[in-house]
Protein backbone atom coordinates (compact mmCIF):
# COMPACT_ATOMS: atom_id res chain seq x y z
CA UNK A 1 14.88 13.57 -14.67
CA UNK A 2 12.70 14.14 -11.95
CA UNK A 3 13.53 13.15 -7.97
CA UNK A 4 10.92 12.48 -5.82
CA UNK A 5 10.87 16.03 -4.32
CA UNK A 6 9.01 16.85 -7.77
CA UNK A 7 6.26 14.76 -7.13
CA UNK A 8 3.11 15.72 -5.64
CA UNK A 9 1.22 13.36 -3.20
CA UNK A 10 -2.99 13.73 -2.74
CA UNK A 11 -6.04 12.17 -2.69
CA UNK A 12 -6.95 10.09 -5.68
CA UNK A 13 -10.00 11.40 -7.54
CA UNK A 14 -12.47 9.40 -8.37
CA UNK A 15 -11.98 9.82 -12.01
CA UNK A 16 -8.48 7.96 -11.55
CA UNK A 17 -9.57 4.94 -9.50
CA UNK A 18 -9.90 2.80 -12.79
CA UNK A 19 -6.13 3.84 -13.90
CA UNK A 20 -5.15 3.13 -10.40
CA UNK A 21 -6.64 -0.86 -10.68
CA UNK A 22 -4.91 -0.99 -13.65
CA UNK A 23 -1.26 0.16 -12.46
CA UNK A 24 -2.00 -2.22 -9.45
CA UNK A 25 -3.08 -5.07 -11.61
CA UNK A 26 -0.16 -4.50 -13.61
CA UNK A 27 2.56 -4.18 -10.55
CA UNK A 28 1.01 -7.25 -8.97
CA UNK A 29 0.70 -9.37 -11.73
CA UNK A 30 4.39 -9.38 -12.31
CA UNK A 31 6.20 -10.07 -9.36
CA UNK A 32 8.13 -13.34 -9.73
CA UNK A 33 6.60 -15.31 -7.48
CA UNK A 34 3.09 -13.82 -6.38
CA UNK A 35 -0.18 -15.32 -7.31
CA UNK A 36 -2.37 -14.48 -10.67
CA UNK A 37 -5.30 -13.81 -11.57
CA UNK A 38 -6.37 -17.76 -12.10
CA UNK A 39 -4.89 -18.38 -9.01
CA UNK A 40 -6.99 -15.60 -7.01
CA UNK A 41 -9.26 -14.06 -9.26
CA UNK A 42 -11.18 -12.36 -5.85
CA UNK A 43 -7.74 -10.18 -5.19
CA UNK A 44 -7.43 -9.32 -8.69
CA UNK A 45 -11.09 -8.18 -8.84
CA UNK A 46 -10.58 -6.17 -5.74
CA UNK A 47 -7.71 -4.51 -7.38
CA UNK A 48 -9.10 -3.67 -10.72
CA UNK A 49 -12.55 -2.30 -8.22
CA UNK A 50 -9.90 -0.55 -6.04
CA UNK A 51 -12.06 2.47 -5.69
CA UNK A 52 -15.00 0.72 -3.61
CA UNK A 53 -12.14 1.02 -0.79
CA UNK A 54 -13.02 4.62 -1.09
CA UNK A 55 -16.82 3.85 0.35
CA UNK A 56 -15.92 4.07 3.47
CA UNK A 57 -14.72 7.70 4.62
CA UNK A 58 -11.74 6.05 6.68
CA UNK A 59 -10.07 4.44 3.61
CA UNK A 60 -8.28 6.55 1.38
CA UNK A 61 -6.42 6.58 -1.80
CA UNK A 62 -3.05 8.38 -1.98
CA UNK A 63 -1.38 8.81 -5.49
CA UNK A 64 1.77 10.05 -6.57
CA UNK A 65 1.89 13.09 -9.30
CA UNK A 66 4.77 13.21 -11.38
CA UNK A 67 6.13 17.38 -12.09
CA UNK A 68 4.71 16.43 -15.75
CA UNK A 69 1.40 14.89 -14.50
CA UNK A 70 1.63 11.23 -14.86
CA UNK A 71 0.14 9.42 -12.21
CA UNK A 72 3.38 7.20 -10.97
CA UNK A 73 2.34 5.66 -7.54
CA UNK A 74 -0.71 4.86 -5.54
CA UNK A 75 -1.36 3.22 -2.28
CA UNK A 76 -4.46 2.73 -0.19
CA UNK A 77 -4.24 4.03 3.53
CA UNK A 78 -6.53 2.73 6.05
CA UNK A 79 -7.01 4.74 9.23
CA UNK A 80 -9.48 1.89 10.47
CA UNK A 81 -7.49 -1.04 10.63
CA UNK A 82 -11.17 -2.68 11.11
CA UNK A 83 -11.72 -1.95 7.10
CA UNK A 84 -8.00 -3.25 6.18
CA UNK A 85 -9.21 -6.30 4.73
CA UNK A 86 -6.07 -8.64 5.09
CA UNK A 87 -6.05 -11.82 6.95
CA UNK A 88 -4.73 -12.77 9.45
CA UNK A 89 -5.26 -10.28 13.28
CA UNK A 90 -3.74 -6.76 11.79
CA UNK A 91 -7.97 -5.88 11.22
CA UNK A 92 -8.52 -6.35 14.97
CA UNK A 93 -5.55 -3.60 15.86
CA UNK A 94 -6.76 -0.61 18.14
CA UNK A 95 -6.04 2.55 17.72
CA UNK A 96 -3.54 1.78 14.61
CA UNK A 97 -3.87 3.11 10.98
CA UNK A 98 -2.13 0.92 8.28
CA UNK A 99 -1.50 0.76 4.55
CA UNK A 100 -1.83 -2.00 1.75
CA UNK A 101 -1.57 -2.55 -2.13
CA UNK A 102 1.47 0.13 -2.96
CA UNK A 103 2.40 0.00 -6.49
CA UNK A 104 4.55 1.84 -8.65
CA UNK A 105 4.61 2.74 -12.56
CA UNK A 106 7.81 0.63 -13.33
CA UNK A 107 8.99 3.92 -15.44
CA UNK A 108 9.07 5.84 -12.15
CA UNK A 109 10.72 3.03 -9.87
CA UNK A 110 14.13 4.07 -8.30
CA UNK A 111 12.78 7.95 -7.63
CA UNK A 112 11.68 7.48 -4.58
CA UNK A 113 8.00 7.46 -5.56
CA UNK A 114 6.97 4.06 -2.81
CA UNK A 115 9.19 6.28 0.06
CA UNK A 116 7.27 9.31 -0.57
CA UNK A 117 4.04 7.60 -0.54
CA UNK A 118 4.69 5.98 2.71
CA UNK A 119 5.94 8.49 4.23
CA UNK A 120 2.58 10.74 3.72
CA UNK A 121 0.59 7.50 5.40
CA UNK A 122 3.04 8.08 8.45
CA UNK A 123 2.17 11.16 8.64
CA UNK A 124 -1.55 10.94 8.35
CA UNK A 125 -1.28 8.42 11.10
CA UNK A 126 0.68 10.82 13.31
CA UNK A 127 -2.07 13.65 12.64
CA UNK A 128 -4.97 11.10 13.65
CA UNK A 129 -2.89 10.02 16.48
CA UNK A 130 -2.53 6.83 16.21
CA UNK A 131 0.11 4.56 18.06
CA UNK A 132 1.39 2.67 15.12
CA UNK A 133 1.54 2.09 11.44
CA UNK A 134 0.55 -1.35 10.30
CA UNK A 135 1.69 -3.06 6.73
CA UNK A 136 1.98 -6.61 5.21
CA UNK A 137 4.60 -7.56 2.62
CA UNK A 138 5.75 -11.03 0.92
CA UNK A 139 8.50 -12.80 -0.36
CA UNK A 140 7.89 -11.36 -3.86
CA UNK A 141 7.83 -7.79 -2.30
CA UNK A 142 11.92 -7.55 -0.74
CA UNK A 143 12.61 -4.47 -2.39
CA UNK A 144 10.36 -2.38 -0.55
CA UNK A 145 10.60 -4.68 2.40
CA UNK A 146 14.24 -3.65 2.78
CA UNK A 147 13.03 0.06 1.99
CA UNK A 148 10.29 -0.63 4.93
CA UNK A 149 12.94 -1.63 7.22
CA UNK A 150 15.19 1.34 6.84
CA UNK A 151 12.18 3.12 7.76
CA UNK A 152 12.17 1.76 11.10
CA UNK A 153 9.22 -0.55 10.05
CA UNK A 154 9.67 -3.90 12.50
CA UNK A 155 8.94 -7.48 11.95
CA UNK A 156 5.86 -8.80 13.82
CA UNK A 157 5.16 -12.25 13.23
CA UNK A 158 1.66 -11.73 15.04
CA UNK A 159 -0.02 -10.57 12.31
CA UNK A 160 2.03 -12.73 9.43
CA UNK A 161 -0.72 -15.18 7.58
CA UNK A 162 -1.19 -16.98 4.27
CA UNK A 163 -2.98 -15.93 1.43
CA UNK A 164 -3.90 -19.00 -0.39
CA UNK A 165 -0.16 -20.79 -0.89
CA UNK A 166 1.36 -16.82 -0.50
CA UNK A 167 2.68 -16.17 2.52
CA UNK A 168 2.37 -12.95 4.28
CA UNK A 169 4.47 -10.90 6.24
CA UNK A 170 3.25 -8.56 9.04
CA UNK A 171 5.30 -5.18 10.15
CA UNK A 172 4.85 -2.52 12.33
CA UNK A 173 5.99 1.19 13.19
CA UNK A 174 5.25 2.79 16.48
CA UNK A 175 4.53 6.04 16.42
CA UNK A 176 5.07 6.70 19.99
């Protein structure tokens, strides 16, 4: 069985951006609690297009390779927290790159796959220099919120907002 040393994180390719809105669809789509696709069928969408993100050169796609080349994990990393798209006041944070829509192929979960991913938008951040690392998690997400928080990832209620009836929970990591 693979460990997460194995794996091999990079920039999506363009040819994988459909496969990537599907794993995310799929991950999304069955947390216990979190919205579907009746409920907000613009999200959805936005997953399943997940490569538009990619328009803009400061968004990119990071995906996880298993040793036997399955992609496992994806995540999009924002180094403009203008483009982040969330609600709430995380897209007016200067000088801050951020991360949003992890997901993980539930074969793969429990390898260390979601660590691995975030850990690669830390560094990117660090290499662009920015002063902190912004995310958003929910109630349906306390798996990697607890993995977020051993990361040294912080509450900040400042940027927490509601999606529809979801709410959503802001964190941050300073980088300085």
């Amino acid at each position: 069985m693979p460990n997460n040393r194995d794996y091999t994180i990079r920039t999506a390719r363009p040819d994988e951006f459909k496969r990537i809105g599907h794993l995310m669809i799929q991950v999304y789509s069955q947390l216990k609690g979190f919205p579907n696709k009746s409920e907000q069928p613009d999200y959805y969408k936005m997953l399943a297009n997940i490569g538009d993100q990619t328009k803009h050169p400061a968004v990119e796609i990071l995906v996880a390779i298993s040793p036997d080349n399955k992609l496992d994990g994806s995540v999009v990393y924002f180094d403009d927290m203008a483009l982040y798209g969330s609600g709430g006041s995380a897209t007016e944070e200067k000088n801050s790159a951020g991360f949003r829509l992890l997901a993980v192929e539930p074969r793969a979960r429990g390898k260390g796959v979601a660590k691995l991913l975030t850990l690669k938008c830390i560094e990117k951040a660090q290499q662009q220099g920015r002063d902190q690392v912004i995310i958003h998690t929910t109630n349906a997400m306390k798996i990697a919120w607890s993995m977020y928080e051993k990361m040294g990832f912080v509450r900040s209620e400042d940027l927490d907002f509601q999606q529809g009836n979801l709410p959503v929970f802001g964190f941050r990591l300073p980088l300085n």
